[in-house]
Protein backbone atom coordinates (compact mmCIF):
# COMPACT_ATOMS: atom_id res chain seq x y z
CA UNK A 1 300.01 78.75 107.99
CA UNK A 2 298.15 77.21 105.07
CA UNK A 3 294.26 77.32 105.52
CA UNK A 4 293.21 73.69 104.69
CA UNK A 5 290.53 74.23 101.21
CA UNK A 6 288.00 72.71 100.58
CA UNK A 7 286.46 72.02 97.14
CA UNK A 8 284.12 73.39 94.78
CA UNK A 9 281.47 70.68 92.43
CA UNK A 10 278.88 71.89 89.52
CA UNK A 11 276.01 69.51 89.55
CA UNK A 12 274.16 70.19 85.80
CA UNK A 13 270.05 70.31 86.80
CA UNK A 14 268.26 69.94 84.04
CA UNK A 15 264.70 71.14 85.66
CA UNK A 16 261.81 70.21 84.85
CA UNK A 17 259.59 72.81 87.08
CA UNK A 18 261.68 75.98 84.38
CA UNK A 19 261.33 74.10 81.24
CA UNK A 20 259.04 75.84 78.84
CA UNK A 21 259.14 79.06 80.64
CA UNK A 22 257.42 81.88 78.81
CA UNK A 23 260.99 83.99 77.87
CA UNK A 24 263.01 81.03 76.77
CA UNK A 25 265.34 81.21 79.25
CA UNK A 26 267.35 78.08 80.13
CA UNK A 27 265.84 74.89 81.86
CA UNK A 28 269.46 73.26 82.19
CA UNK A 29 271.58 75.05 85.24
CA UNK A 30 274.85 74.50 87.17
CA UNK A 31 274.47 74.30 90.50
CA UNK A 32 277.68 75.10 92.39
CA UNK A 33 278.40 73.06 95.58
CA UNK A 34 280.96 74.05 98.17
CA UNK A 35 282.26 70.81 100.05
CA UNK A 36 284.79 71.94 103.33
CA UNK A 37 287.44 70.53 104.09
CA UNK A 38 287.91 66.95 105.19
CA UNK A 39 284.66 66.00 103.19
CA UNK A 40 285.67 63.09 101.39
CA UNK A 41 288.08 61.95 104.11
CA UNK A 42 285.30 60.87 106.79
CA UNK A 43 281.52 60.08 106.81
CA UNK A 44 280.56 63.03 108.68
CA UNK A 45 276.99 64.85 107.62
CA UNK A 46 276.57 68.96 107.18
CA UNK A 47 274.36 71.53 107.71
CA UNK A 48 273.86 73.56 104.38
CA UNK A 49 273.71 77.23 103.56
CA UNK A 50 271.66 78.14 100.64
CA UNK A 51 273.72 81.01 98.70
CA UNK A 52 271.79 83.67 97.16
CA UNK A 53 273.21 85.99 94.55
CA UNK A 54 272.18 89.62 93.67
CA UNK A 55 270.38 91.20 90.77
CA UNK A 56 272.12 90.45 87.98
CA UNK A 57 274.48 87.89 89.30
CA UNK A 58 274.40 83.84 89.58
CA UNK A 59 275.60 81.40 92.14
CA UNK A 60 279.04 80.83 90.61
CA UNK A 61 280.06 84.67 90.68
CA UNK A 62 280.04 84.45 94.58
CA UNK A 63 282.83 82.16 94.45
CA UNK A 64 284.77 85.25 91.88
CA UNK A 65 287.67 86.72 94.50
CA UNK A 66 289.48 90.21 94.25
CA UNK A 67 292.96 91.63 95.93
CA UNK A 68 291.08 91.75 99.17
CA UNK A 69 287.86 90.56 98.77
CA UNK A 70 288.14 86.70 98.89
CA UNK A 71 285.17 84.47 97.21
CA UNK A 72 283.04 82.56 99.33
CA UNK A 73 284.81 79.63 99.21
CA UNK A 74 288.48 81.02 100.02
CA UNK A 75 285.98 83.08 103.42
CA UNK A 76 284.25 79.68 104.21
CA UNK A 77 287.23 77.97 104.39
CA UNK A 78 289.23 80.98 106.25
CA UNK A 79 286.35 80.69 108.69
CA UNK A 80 286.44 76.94 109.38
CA UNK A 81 290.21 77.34 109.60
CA UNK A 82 289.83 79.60 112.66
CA UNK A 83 287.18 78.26 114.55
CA UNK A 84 284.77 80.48 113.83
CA UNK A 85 282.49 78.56 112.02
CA UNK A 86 282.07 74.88 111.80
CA UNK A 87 282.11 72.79 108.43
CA UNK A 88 279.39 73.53 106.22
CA UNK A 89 277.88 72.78 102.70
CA UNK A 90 276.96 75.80 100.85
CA UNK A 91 275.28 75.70 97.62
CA UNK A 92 274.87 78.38 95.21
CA UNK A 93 272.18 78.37 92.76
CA UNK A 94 271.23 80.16 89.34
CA UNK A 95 268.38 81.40 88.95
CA UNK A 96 269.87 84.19 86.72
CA UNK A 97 266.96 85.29 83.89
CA UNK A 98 266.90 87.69 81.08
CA UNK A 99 266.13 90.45 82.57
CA UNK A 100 268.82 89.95 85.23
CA UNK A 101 266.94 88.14 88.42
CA UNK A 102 264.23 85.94 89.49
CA UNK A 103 263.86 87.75 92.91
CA UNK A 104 263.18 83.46 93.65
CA UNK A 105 260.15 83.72 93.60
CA UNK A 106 257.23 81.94 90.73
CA UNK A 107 256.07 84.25 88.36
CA UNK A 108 253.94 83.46 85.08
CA UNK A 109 256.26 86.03 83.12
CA UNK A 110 259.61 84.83 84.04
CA UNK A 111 259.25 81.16 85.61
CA UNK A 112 258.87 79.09 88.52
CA UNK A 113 261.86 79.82 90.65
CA UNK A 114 260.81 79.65 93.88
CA UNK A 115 259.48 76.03 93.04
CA UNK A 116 262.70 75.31 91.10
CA UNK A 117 264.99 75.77 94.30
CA UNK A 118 262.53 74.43 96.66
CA UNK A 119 261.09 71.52 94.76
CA UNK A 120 264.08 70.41 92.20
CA UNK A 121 267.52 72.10 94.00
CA UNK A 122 267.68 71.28 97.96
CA UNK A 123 265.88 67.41 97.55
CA UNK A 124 268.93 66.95 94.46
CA UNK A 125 271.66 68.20 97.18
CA UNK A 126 270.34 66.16 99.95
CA UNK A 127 270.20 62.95 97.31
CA UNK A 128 274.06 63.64 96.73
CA UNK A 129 275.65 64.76 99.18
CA UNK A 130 275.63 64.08 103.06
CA UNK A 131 273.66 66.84 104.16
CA UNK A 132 271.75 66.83 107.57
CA UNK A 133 268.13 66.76 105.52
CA UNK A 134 266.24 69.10 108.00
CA UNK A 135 264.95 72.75 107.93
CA UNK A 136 266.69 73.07 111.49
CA UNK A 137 270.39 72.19 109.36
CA UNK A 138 269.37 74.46 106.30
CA UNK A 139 269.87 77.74 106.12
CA UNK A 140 269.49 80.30 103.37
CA UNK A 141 271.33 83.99 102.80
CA UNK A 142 271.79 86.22 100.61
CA UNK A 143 272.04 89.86 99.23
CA UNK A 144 270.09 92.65 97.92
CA UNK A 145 267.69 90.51 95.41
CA UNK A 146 269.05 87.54 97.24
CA UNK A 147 268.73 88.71 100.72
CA UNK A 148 265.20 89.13 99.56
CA UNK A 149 265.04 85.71 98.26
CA UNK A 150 266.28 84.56 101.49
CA UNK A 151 263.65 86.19 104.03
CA UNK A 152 260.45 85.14 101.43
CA UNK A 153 261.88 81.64 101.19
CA UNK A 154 262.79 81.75 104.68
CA UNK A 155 258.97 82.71 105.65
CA UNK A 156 257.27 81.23 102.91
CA UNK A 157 259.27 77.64 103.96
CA UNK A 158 259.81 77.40 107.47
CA UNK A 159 259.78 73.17 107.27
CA UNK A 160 262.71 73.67 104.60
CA UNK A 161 264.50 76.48 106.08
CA UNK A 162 265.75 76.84 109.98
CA UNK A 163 267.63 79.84 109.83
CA UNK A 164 268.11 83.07 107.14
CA UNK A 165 270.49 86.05 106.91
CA UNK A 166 269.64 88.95 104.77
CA UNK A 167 272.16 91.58 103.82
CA UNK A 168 270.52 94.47 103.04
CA UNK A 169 267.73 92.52 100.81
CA UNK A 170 265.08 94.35 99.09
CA UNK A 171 262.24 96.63 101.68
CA UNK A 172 259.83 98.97 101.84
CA UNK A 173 259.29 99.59 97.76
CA UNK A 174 258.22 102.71 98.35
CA UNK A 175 261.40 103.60 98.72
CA UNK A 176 264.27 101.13 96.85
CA UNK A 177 262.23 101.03 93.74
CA UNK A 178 259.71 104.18 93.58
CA UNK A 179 262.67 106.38 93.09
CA UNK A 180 263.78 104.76 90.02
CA UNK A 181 260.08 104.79 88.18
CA UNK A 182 260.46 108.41 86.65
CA UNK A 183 264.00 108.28 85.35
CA UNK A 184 262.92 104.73 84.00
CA UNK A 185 259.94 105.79 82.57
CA UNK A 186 261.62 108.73 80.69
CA UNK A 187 264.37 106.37 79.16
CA UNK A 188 261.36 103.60 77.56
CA UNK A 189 259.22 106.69 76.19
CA UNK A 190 262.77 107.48 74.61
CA UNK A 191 263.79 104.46 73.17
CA UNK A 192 259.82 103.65 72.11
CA UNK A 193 258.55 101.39 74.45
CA UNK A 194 259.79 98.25 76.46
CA UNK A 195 260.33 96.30 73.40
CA UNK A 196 263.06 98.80 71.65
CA UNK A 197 264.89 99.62 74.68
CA UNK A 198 265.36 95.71 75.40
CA UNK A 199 267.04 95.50 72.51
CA UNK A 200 269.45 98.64 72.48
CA UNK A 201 270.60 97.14 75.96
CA UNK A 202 271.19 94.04 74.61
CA UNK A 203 272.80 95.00 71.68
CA UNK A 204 275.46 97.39 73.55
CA UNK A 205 278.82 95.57 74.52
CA UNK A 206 279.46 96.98 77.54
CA UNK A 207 276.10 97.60 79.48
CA UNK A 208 276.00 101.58 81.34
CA UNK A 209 274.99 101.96 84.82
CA UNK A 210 271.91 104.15 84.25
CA UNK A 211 270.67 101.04 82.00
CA UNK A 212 270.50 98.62 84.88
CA UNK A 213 268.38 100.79 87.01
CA UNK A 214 265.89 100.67 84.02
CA UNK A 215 266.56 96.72 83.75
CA UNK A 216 265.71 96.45 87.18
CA UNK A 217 262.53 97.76 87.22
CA UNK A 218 261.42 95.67 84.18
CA UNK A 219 262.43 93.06 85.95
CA UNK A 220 260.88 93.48 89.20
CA UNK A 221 257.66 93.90 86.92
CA UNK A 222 258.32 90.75 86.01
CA UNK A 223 258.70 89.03 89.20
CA UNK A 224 255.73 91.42 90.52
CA UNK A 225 253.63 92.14 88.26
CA UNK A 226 253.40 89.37 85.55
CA UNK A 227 251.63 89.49 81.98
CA UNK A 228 251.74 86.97 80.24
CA UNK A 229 249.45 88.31 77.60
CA UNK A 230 251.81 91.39 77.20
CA UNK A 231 255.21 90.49 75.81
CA UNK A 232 257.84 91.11 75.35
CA UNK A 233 258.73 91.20 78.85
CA UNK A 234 255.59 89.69 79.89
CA UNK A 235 254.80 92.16 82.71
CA UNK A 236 252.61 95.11 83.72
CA UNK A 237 255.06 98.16 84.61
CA UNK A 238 253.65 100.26 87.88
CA UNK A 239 253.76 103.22 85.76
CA UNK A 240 252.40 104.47 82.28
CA UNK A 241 255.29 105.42 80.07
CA UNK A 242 253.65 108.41 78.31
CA UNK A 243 253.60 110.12 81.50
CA UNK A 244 254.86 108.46 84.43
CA UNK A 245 252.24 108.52 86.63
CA UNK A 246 251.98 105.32 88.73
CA UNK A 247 249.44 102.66 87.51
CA UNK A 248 246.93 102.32 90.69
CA UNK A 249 245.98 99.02 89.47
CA UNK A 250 249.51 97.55 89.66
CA UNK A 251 251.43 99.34 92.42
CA UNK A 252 249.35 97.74 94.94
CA UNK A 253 250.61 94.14 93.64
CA UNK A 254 254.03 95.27 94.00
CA UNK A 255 253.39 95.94 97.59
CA UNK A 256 252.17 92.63 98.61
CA UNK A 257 255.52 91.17 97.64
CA UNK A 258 257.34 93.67 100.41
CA UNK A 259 258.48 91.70 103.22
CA UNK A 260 257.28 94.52 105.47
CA UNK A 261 253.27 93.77 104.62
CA UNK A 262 254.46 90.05 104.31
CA UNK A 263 256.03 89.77 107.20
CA UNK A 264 252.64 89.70 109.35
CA UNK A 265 251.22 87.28 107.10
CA UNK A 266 253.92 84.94 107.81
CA UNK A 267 254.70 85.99 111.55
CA UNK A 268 253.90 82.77 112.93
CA UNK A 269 256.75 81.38 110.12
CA UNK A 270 259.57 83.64 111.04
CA UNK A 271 259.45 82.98 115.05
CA UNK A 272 259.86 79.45 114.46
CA UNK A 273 263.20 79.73 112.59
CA UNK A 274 266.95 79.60 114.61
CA UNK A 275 267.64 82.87 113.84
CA UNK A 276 266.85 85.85 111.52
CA UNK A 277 270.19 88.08 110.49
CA UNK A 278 269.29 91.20 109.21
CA UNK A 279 271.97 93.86 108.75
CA UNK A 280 272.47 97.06 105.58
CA UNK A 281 275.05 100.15 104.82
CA UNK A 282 273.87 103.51 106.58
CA UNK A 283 274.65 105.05 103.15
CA UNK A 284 272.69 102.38 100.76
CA UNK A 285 272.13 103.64 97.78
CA UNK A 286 268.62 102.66 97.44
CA UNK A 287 267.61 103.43 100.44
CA UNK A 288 267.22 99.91 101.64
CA UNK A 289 268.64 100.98 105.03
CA UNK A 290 265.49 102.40 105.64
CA UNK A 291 263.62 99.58 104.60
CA UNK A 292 265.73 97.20 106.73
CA UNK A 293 265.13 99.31 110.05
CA UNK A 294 261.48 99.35 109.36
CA UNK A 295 261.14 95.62 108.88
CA UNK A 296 263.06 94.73 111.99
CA UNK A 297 260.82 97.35 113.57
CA UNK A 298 257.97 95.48 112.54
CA UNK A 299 259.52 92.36 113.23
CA UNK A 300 260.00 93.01 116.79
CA UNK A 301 256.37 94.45 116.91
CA UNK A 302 255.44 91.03 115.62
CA UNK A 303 257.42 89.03 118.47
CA UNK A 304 259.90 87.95 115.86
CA UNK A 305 263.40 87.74 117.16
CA UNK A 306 266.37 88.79 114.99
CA UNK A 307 269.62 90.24 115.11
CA UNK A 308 270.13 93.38 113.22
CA UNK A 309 273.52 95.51 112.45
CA UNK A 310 274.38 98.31 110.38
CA UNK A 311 277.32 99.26 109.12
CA UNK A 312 278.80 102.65 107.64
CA UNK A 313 278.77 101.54 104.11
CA UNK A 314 276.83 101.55 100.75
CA UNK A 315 275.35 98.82 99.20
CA UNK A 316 278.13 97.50 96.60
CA UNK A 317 281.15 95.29 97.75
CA UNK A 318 279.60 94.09 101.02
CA UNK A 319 280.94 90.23 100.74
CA UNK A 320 282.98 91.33 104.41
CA UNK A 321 280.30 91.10 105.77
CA UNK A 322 279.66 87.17 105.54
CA UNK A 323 282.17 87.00 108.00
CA UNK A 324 279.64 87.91 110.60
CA UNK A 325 276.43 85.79 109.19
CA UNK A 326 278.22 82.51 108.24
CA UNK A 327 279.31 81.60 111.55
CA UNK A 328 276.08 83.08 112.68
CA UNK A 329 273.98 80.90 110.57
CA UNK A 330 276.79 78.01 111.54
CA UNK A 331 275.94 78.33 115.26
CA UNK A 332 272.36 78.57 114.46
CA UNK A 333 272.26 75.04 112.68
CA UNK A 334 274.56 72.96 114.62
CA UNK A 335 273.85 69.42 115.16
């Protein structure tokens, strides 16, 4: 039986809240919008699903598809198909930088992300399309850097966002990123510094695996730890290159962007949403499936309700598993 499809728009944003940020990276974005089927035949209004891509990736590669690993649209529209989930809007964002991510959140070194996607990006989709405009029909999800985007905004914006899902987003630092400081700082004190290894890894054609880890952690710098005053990736690192050891004066501002310290902070935030999905791979590669049973530890020690699943899997090819959270977050933000 043919699935019924729906359709795919760009929407070009030229934003004001990125332009002039510090690296020069683009103000003007597309802005991907997934319309089910039967959209343009009736004047029915939809809940959306904020779509949020992974380190290194932008909205439009989630709608990429393999031999058995269908893009989002060709799932969303397999899900509607069977009943499983209702009709939804999803929209998928980029808020791709440099240096590979944005985590979504503002940060003086890379830009004002957070603000771009709440401020600029959900009021243009609720101008254009017929949305149901409230945080209890909006929902955001995403994973690894975008599952983390999609707990912060999710607790950070509880009057834009009534429901999250997080696949296996970014936890306990300690842990996804501290392992990747010494092998990181050993490759800058190679190549001289931030500033020379930046551009070896731009200049290579095809970019190696150990290189990303490296990216990574400039990046989260970035997000983290901004500095302006120290180009050229206008960050602090939480280490000193020379030697490695950590940098007690920037660590500690790393932590505060964990969602397990946040999560208390915004406790009061994350029981008022329609439900929290948290789920990761019992053989993550980063270790994040420790960091995603201690946060829905602490979540339950905070009187949060969620839902949390693992599976026996790593931490690449995971896209399955939006099978379970989009009729999740569907159920969650009926009308």
């Amino acid at each position: 039986m043919r699935v019924p499809r729906g359709s795919v728009q760009v929407e070009t944003v030229e934003s004001r809240v990125l332009r002039g940020n510090l690296p020069g990276d683009p103000d003007v974005r597309d802005l991907h919008v997934y319309l089910p089927p039967g959209y343009d035949d009736a004047d029915d209004r939809y809940p959306v699903v904020w779509c949020l891509s992974g380190f290194t990736g932008r909205g439009r590669m989630l709608l990429n598809d393999g031999t058995w690993t269908p893009g989002i649209q060709d799932r969303m529209d397999a899900l509607i198909a069977s009943g499983r989930s209702n009709p939804m809007i999803l929209a998928l964002p980029d808020c791709f930088t440099h240096l590979g991510g944005s985590q979504y959140i503002n940060s003086s070194g890379l830009g004002d992300y957070e603000d771009h996607v709440i401020e600029e990006l959900v009021p243009l989709v609720d101008s254009r399309f017929r949305t149901l405009p409230e945080a209890r029909h909006r929902g955001v999800m995403g994973k690894s850097s975008g599952g983390y985007g999609a707990i912060v905004l999710g607790m950070r914006h509880p009057d834009v966002f009534g429901a999250v899902a997080d696949h296996s987003g970014d936890a306990y630092f300690e842990y996804c990123y501290r392992n990747d400081f010494a092998r990181s700082a050993r490759a800058l004190r190679s190549a001289g510094g931030v500033g020379p290894w930046l551009e070896r890894f731009r200049a290579r054609a095809k970019k190696r695996h150990d290189e990303i880890g490296v990216l990574n952690i400039i990046a989260m710098a970035a997000a983290y730890s901004p500095n302006p005053k120290n180009p050229p990736a206008f960050c602090d690192l939480p280490f000193d290159v020379a030697t490695g050891a950590i940098r007690e004066d920037v660590w500690p501002r790393w932590l505060e962007h964990d969602p397990l310290r946040m999560a208390e902070r915004h406790a009061a935030a994350l029981r008022r949403l329609r439900l929290l999905y948290l789920d990761c791979g019992t053989e993550d590669e980063f270790f994040l499936d420790l960091g995603a049973r201690l946060l829905a530890g602490r979540l339950a020690d905070l009187g949060v309700a969620r839902e949390y699943e693992e599976f026996e899997d790593g931490h690449m090819d995971i896209s399955y598993r939006y099978d379970v959270s989009l009729p999740k977050l569907s159920a969650a933000l009926a009308t």
